[in-house]
Each structure stands twice: as structure tokens, then as C-alpha cells.
C-alpha atoms as a PDB file:
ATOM      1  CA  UNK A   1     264.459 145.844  44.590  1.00  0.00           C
ATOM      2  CA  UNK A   2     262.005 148.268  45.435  1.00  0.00           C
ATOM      3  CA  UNK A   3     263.336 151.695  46.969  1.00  0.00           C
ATOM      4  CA  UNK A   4     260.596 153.551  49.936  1.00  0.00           C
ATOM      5  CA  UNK A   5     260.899 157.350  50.398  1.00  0.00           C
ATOM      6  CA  UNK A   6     258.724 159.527  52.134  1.00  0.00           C
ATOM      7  CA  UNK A   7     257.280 162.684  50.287  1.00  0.00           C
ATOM      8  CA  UNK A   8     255.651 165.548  52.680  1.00  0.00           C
ATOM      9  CA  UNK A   9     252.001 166.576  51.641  1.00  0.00           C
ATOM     10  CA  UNK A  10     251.123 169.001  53.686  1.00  0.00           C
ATOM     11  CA  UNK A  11     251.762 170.678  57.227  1.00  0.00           C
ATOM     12  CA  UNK A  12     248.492 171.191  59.878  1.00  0.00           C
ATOM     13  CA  UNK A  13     249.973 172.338  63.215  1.00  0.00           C
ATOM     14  CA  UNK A  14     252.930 170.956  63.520  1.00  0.00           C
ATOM     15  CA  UNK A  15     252.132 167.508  62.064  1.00  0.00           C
ATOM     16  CA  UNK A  16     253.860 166.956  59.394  1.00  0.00           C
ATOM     17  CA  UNK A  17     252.183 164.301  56.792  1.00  0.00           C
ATOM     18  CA  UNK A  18     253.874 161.739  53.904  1.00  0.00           C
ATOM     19  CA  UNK A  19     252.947 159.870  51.338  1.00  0.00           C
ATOM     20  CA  UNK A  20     255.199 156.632  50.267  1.00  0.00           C
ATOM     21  CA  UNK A  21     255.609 156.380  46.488  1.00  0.00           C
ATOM     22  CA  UNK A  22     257.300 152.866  44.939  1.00  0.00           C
ATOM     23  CA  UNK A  23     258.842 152.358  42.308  1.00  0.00           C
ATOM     24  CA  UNK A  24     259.716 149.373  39.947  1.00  0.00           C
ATOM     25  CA  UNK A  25     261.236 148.061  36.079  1.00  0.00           C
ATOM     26  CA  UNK A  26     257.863 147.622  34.806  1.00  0.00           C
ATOM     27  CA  UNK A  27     256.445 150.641  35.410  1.00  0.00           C
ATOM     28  CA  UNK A  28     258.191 153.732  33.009  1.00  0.00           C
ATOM     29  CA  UNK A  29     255.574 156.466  33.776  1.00  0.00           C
ATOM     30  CA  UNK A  30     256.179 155.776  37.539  1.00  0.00           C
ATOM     31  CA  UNK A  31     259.715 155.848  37.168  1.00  0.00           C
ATOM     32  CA  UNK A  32     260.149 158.973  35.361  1.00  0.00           C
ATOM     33  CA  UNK A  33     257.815 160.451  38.122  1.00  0.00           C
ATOM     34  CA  UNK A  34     259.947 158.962  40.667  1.00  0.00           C
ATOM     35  CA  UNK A  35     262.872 159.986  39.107  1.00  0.00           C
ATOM     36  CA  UNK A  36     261.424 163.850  39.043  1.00  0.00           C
ATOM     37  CA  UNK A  37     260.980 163.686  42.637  1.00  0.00           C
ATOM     38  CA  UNK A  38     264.173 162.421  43.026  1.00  0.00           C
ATOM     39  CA  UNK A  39     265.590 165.911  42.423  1.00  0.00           C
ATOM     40  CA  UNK A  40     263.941 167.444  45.450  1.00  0.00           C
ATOM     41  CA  UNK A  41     265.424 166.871  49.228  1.00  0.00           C
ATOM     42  CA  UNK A  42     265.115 163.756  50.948  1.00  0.00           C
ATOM     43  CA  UNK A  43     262.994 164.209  53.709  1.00  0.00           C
ATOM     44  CA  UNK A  44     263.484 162.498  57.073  1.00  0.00           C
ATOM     45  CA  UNK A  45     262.405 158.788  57.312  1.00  0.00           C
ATOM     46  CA  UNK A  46     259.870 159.392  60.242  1.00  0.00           C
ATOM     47  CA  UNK A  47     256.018 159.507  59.435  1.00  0.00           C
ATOM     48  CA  UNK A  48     254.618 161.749  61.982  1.00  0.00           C
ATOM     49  CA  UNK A  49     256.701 164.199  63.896  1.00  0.00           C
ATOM     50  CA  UNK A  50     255.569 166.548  66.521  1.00  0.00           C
ATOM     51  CA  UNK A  51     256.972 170.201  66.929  1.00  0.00           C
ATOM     52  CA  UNK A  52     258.036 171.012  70.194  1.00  0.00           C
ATOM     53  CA  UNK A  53     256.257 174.233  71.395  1.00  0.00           C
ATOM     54  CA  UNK A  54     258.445 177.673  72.148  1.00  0.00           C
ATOM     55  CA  UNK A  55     257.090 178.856  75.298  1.00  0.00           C
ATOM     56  CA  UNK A  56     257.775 175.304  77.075  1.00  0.00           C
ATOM     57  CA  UNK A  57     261.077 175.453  76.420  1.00  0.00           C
ATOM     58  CA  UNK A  58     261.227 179.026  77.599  1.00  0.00           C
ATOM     59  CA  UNK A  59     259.817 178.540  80.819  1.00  0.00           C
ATOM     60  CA  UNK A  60     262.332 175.592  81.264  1.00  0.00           C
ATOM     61  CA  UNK A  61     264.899 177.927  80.662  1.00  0.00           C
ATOM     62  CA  UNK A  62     263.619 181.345  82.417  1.00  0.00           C
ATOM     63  CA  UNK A  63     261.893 179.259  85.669  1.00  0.00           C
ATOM     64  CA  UNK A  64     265.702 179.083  87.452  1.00  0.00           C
ATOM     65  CA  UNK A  65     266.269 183.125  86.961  1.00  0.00           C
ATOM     66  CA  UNK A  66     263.242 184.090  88.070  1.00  0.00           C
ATOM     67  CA  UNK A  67     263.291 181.619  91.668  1.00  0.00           C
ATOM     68  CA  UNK A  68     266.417 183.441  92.232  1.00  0.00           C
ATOM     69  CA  UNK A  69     265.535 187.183  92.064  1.00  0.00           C
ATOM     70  CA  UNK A  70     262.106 186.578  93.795  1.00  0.00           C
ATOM     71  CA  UNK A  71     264.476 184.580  96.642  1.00  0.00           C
ATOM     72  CA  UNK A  72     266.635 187.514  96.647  1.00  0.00           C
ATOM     73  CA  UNK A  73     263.984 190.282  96.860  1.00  0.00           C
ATOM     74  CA  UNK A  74     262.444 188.240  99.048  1.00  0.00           C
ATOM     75  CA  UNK A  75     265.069 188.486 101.581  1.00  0.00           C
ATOM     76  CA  UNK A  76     266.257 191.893 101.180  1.00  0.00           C
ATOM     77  CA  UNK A  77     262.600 193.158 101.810  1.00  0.00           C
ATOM     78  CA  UNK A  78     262.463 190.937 105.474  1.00  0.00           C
ATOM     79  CA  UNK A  79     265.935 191.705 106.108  1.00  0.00           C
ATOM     80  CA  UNK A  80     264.847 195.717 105.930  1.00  0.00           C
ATOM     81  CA  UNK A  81     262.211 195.012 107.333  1.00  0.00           C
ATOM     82  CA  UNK A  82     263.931 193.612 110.557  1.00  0.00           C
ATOM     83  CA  UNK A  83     266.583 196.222 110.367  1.00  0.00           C
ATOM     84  CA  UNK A  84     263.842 198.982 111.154  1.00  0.00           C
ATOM     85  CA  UNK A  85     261.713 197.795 113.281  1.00  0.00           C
ATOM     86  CA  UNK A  86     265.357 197.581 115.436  1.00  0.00           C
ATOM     87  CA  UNK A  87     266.321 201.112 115.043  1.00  0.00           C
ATOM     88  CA  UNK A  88     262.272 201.874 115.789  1.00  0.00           C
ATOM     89  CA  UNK A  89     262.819 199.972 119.211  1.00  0.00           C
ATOM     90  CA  UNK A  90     265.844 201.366 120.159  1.00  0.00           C
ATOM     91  CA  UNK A  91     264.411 204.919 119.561  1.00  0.00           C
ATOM     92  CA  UNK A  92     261.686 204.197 121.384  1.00  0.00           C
ATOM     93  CA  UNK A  93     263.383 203.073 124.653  1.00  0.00           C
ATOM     94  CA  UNK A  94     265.439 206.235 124.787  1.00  0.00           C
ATOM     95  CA  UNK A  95     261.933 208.255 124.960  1.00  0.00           C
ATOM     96  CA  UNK A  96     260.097 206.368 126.755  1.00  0.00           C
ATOM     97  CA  UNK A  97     260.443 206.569 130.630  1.00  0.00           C
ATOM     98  CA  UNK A  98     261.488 203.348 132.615  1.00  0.00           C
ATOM     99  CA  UNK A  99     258.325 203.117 134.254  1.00  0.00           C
ATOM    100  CA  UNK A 100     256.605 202.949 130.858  1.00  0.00           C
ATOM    101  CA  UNK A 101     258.782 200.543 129.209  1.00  0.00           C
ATOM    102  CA  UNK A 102     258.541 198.368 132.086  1.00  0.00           C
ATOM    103  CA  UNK A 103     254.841 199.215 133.690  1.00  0.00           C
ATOM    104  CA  UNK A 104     254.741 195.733 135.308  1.00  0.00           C
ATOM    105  CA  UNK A 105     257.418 197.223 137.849  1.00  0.00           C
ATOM    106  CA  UNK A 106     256.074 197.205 141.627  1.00  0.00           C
ATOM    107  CA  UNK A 107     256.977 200.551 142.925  1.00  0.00           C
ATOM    108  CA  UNK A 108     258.683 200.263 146.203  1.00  0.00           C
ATOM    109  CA  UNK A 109     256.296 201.221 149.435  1.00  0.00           C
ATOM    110  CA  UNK A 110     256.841 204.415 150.803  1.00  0.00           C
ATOM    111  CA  UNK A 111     257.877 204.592 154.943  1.00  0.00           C
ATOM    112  CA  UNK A 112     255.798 207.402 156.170  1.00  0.00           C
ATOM    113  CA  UNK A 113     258.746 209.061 157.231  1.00  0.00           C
ATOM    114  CA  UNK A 114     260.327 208.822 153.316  1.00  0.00           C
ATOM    115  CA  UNK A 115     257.127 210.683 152.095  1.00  0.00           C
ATOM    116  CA  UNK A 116     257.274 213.404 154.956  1.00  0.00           C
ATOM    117  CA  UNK A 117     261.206 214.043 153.828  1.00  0.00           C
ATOM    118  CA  UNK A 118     260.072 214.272 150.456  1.00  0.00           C
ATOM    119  CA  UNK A 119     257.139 216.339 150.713  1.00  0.00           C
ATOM    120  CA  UNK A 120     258.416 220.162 149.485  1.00  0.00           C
ATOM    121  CA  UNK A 121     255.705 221.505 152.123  1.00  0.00           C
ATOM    122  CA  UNK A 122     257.511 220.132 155.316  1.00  0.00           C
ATOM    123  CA  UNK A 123     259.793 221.955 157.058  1.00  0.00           C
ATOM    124  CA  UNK A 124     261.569 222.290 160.599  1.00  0.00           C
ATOM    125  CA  UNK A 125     260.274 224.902 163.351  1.00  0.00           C
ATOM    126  CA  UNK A 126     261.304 225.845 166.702  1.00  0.00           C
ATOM    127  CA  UNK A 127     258.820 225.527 169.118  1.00  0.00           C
ATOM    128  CA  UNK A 128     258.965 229.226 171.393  1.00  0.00           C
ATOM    129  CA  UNK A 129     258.240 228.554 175.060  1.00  0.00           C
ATOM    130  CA  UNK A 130     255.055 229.933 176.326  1.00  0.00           C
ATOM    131  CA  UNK A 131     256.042 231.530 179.789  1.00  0.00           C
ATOM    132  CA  UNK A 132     253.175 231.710 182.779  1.00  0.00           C
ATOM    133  CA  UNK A 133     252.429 231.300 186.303  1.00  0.00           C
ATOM    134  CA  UNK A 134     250.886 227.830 187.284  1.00  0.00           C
ATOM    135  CA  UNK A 135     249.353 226.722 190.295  1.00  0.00           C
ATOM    136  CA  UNK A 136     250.871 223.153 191.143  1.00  0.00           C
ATOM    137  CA  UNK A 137     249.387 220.521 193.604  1.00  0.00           C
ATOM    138  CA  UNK A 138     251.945 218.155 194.197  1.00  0.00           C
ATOM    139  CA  UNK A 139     255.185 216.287 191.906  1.00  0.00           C
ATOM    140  CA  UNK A 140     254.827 212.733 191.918  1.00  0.00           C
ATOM    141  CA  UNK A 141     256.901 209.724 190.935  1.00  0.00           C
ATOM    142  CA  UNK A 142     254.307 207.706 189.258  1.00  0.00           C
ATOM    143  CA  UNK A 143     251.569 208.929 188.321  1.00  0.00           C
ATOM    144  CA  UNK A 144     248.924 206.866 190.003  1.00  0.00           C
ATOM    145  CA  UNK A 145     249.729 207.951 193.580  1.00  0.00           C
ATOM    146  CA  UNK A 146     248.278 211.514 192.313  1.00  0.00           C
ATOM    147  CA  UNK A 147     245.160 209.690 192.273  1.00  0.00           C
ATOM    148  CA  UNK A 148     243.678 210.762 196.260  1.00  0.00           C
ATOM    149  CA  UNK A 149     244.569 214.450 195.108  1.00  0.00           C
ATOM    150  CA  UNK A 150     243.092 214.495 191.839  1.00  0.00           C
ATOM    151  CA  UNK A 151     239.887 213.427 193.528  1.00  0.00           C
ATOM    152  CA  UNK A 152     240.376 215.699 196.475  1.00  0.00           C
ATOM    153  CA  UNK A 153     240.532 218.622 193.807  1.00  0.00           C
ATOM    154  CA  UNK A 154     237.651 217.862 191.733  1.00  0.00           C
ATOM    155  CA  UNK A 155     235.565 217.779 194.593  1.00  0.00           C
ATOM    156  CA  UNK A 156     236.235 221.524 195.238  1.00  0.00           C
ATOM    157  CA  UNK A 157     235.732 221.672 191.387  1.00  0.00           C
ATOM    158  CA  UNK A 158     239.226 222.389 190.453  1.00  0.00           C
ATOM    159  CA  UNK A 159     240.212 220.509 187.247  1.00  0.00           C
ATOM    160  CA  UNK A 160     244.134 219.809 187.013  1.00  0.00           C
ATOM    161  CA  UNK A 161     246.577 218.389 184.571  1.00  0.00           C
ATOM    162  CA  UNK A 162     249.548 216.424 184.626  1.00  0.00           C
ATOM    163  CA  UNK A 163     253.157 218.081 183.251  1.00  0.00           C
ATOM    164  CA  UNK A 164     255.204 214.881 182.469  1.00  0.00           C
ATOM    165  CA  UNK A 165     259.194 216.930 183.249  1.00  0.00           C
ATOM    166  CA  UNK A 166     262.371 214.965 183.272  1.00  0.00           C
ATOM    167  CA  UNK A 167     260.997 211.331 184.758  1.00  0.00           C
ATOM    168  CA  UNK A 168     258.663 213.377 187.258  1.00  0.00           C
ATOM    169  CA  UNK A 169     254.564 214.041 187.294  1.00  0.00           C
ATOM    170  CA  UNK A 170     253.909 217.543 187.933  1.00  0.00           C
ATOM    171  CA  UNK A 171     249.669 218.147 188.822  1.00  0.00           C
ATOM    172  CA  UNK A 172     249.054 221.256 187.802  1.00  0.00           C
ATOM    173  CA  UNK A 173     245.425 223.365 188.674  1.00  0.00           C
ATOM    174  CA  UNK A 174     245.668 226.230 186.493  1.00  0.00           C
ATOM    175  CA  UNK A 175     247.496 229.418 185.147  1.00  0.00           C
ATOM    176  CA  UNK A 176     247.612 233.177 185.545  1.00  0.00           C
ATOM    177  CA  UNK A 177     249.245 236.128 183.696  1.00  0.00           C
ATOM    178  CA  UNK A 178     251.413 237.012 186.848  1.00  0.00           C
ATOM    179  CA  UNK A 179     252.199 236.003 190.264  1.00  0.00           C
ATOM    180  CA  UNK A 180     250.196 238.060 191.934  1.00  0.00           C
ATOM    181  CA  UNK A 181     247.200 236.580 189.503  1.00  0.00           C
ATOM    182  CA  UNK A 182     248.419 233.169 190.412  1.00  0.00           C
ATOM    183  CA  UNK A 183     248.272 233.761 193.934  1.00  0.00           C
ATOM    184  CA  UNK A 184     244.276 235.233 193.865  1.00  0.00           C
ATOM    185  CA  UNK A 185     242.729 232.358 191.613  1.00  0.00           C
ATOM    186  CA  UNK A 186     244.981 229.801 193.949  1.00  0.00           C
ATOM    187  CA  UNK A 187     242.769 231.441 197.034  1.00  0.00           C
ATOM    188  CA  UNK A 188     239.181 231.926 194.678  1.00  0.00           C
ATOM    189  CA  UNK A 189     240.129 228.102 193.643  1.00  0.00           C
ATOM    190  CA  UNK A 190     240.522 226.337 196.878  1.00  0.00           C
ATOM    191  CA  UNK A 191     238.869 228.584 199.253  1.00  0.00           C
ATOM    192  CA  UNK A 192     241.972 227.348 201.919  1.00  0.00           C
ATOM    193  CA  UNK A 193     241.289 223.811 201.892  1.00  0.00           C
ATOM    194  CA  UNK A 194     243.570 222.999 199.533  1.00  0.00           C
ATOM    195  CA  UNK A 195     247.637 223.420 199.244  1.00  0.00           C
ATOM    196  CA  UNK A 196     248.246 225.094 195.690  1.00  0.00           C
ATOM    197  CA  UNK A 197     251.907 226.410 195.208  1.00  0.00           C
ATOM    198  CA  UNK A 198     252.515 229.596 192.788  1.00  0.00           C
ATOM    199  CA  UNK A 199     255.387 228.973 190.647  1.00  0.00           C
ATOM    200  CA  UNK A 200     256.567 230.435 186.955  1.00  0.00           C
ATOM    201  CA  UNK A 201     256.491 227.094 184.506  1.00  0.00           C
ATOM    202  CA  UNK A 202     257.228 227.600 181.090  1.00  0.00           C
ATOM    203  CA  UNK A 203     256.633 224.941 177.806  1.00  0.00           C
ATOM    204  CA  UNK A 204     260.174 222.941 176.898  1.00  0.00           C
ATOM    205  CA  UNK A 205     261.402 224.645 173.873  1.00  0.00           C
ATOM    206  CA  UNK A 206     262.466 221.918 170.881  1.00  0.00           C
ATOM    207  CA  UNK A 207     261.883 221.442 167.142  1.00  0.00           C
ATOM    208  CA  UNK A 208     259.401 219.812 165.553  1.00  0.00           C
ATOM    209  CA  UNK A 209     258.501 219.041 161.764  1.00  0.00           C
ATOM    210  CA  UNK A 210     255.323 220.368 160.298  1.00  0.00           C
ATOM    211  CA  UNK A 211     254.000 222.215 157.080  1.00  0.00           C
ATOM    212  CA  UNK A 212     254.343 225.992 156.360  1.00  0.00           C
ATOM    213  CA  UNK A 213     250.763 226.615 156.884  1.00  0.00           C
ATOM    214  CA  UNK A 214     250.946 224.617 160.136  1.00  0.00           C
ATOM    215  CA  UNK A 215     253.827 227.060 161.381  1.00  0.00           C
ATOM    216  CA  UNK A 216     251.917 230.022 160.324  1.00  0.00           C
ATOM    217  CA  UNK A 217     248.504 228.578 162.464  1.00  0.00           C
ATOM    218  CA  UNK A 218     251.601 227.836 165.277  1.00  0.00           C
ATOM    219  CA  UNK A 219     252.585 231.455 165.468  1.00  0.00           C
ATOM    220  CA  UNK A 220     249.026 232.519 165.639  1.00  0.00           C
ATOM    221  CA  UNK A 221     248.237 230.202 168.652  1.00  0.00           C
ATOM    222  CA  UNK A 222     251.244 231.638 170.306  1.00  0.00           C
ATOM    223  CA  UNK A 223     249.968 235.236 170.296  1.00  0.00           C
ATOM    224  CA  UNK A 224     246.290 234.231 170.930  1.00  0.00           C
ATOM    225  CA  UNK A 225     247.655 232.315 174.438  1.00  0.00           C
ATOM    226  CA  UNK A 226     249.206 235.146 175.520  1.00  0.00           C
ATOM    227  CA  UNK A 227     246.636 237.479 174.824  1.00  0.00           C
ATOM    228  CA  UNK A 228     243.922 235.321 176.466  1.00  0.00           C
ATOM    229  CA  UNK A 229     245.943 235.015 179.140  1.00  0.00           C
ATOM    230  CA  UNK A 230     246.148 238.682 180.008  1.00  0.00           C
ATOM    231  CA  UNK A 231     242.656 239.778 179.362  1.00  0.00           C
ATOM    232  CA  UNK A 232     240.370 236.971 180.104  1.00  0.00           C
ATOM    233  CA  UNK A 233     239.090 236.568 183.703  1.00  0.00           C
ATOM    234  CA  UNK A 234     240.256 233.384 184.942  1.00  0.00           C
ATOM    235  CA  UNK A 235     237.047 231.812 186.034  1.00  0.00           C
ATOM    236  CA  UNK A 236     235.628 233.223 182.865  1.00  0.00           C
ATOM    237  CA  UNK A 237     235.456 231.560 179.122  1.00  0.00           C
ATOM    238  CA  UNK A 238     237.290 232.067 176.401  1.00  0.00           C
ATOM    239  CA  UNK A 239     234.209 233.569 173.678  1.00  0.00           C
ATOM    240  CA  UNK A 240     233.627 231.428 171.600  1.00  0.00           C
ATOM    241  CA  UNK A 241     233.677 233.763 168.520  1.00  0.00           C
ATOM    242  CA  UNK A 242     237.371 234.493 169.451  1.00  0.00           C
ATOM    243  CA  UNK A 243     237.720 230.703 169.395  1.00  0.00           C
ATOM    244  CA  UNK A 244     236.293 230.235 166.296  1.00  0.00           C
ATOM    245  CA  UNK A 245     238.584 233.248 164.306  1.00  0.00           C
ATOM    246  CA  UNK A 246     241.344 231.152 165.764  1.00  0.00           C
ATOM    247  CA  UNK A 247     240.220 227.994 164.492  1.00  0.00           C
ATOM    248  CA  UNK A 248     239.025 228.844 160.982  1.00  0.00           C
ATOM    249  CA  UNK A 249     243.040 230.461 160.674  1.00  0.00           C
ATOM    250  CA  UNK A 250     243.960 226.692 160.597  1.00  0.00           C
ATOM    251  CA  UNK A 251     245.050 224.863 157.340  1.00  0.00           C
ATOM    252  CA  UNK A 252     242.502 222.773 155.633  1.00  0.00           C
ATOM    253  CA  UNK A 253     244.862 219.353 156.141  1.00  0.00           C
ATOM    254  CA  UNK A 254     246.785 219.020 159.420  1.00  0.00           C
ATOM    255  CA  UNK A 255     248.812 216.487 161.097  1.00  0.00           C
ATOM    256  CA  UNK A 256     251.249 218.457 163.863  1.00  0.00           C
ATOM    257  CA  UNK A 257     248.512 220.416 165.163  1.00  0.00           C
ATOM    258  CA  UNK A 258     245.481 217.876 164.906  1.00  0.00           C
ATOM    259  CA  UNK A 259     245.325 217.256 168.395  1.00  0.00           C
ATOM    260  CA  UNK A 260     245.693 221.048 169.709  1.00  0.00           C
ATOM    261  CA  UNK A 261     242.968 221.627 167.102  1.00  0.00           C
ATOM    262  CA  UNK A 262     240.666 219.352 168.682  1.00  0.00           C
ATOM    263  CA  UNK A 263     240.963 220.123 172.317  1.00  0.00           C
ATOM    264  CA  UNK A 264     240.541 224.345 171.122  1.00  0.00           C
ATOM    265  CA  UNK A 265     237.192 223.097 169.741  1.00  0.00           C
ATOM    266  CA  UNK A 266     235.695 220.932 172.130  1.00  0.00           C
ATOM    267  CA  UNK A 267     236.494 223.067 175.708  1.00  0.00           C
ATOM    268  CA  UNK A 268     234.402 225.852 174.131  1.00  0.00           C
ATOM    269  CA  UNK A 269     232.594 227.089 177.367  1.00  0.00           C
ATOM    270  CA  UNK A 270     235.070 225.702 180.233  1.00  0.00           C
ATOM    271  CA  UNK A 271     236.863 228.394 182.894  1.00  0.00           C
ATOM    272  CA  UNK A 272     239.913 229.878 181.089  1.00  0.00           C
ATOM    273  CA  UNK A 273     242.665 229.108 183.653  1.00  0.00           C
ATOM    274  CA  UNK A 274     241.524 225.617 182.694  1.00  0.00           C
ATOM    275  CA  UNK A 275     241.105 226.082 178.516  1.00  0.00           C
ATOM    276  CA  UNK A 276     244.709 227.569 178.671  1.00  0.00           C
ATOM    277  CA  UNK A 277     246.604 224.945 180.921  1.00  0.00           C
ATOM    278  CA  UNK A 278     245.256 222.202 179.002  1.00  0.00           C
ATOM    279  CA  UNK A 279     246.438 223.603 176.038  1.00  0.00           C
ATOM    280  CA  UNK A 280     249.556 224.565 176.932  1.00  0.00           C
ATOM    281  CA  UNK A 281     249.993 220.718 178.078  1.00  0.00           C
ATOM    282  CA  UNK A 282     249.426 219.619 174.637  1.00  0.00           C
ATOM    283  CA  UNK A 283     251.515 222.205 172.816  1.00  0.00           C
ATOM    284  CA  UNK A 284     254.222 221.083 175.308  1.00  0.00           C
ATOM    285  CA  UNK A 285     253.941 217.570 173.752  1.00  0.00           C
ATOM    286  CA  UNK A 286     253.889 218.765 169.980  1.00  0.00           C
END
């Protein structure tokens, strides 16, 4: 019977190569070769094996490892990450004002009374009478039946006012410094043809709201009145240049005192007994 084994030649990359030998009875030289060869390790009965390279077998071995430190980096990194950008927010929101946080927030409209109370500028002043003598035409109930008078009067070319006093119309014709004054521009005015009563009249005193500047113009008015009252003739006009020292003492914004300021500017020129009763009408409704 004849016997196979495999003998390796040589070794090229990981190939390994054989060569069979045979052997038989006939052939001596062969079997004293064979027999030589005999001595040296069996090798294993496969003709061409294949080595396996290293670095495969470590990445099989290494891949699991490395998945779980990149998952675990991965998350501690976005879990930090998360973890400040809370404590950022939170700081924030303690520095930051409401209205910033929130700047879609409608602020609520302001009542024009809310913005006077809050205004630093407005305060509350006593209004001082301003005491006179007035010539009065006639107290009425309503104030249309004054209407024949007030024509009667302007045809002697005497202006007169109304003094609305506890329900009642008072028509009043002018003002003087005393009674005795009172009495001599009633007689100048209507020359006898019309009934003018001399009586002391005096503005209601109350509080008011207005700015410190508008109290300081207030006070200023009040001693210009009385002044003009005693010096200036009563068929006579106030100068203007007085007038205008007055006015320019007046604050640059106004509200309380618009509408005094307007009637002190535009009755430049008209008899005094007239300039001061109309005035003193309007301060009376301040």
C-alpha cells in the first residue's frame, strides 16, 4: 500500500506550499529517502492554508470598547452641555428686568389722571381770593334772560361778564380798587342810563392741582392783579410791555394756566376795568 504525506517547501505570505512524496517495495533509494524524512514532524494534511491576519482580529476584539467610551463621552459632553446652558438661563432671568425678558408685554394705558398722580412735578395749591369792587347789572336764573341787558350795555359800550355763584348768573361790568372807584367808573360807564350796583365780590377760594412752576407764575399773577388794579386808570390799558414781563414769567409747558395765559395775551389794548374782570372770571374757574 502506498503511504501520502505532505512535506512543506517553502512559505510566501502566509501560503504555505507541499510537495507529496510516495513511496513503494521496489524502490530502495526512495525508501531510504522516505524513511529520512520520516524523522521530521508530520505536517498537517491540508495543501494550502491561509493565515489569518492580526489587525482583523484586533479590531473584532477592540470595536465593542471603543463604541462604548465614545457613547459615554458622548453623553457626558451633551449632558454638560445642557446642565450650563440651565444655570446660564437662570442667571440671566435674575438680571434681566421683566420687561426685557418678556418685551412682547403690552404695557397697560395710562388714565390721564394716573400720569398726573405720578408725575413728581404736580402738586396741590390753594387758590388765594382776589378781593375787589365790581359793578353788577343784574343776577339771573338762567342765563339767557341776561340777553336784553347784555345788548342794552354794549350799546353804551360797556362790555360785561357773567360770574356763575351757587346755581345763580351774576352780569358783571367791571372792577375798581375801592368803592368809591367803583362808584365813579359806574357813573363815567353808563352816563345814568344804566342801573350798575357797587358791591365788594371776591374769587371762591379752593385747591387746584398744577406744577411748581405753574404755582410760582400763579403767585405772580396774583400780585400783578392787584397792582394793576390800583394804579391803572380804569378806562385806560394795561401796557403792553408790563403784559409781556408777565407773560414771558410763565413756564415753557402749561396746562392749569393755559387758558388765563391766552386771554392775558390776546386783550392786549382793551380798557383795564375790562382786562381785569375778565381775568379774574377765569382765575375764578381754575
Amino acid at each position: 500500500m502506498t503511504k501520502h504525506k505532505l512535506h512543506r517547501i517553502k512559505d510566501t505570505k502566509g501560503t504555505w506550499t507541499y510537495k507529496v512524496h510516495t513511496s513503494s517495495k521496489d524502490d530502495s533509494a526512495e525508501r531510504t529517502s522516505a524513511a529520512t524524512l520520516e524523522n521530521e514532524p508530520e505536517e498537517t494534511d491540508i495543501t494550502t492554508l491561509t493565515a489569518v491576519k492580526g489587525t482583523n482580529k484586533g479590531k473584532l476584539k477592540r470595536n465593542p470598547v471603543w463604541k462604548t467610551i465614545l457613547i459615554s463621552g458622548g453623553s457626558a459632553v451633551l449632558v454638560g452641555t445642557l446642565i450650563g446652558f440651565l444655570i446660564f438661563r437662570m442667571f440671566l432671568q435674575v438680571d434681566t428686568p421683566t420687561s426685557a425678558e418678556n418685551p412682547s408685554q403690552t404695557t397697560p394705558a395710562v388714565t390721564p389722571a394716573e400720569k398726573e398722580e405720578a408725575s413728581p412735578d404736580v402738586i396741590a395749591v390753594t387758590l388765594a381770593s382776589l378781593e375787589t369792587y365790581i359793578l353788577q347789572a343784574g343776577v339771573f336764573s338762567d342765563q339767557e334772560n341776561a340777553d336784553p341787558l347784555i345788548a342794552s350795555l354794549k350799546n353804551l359800550n360797556i362790555p360785561s361778564v357773567f360770574f356763575d355763584r351757587d346755581g345763580e348768573f351774576y352780569l358783571m361790568a367791571g372792577v375798581a380798587s375801592s368803592e368809591d372807584a367803583a362808584q365813579a367808573l359806574a357813573a363815567s360807564l353808563s352816563d345814568n342810563q344804566a342801573e350798575l350796583y357797587v358791591k365788594a365780590w371776591g374769587t371762591q377760594t379752593k385747591d387746584i392741582e398744577m406744577t411748581e412752576a405753574e404755582r410760582e407764575w400763579i403767585t405772580a399773577f396774583q400780585a400783578f392783579f392787584e397792582e394793576q388794579l390800583q394804579q391803572t386808570e380804569s378806562n385806560q390799558p394795561i401796557p403792553e410791555e408790563e403784559i409781556a414781563a408777565l407773560v414771558d414769567k410763565a413756564p415753557a409747558e402749561t396746562v392749569a394756566i393755559d387758558e388765563l395765559l391766552s386771554s392775558i395775551t390776546e386783550m392786549q389794548g382793551e380798557p383795564s376795568f375790562y382786562q381785569l374782570l375778565t381775568w379774574m372770571k377765569i382765575y375764578d374757574e381754575l
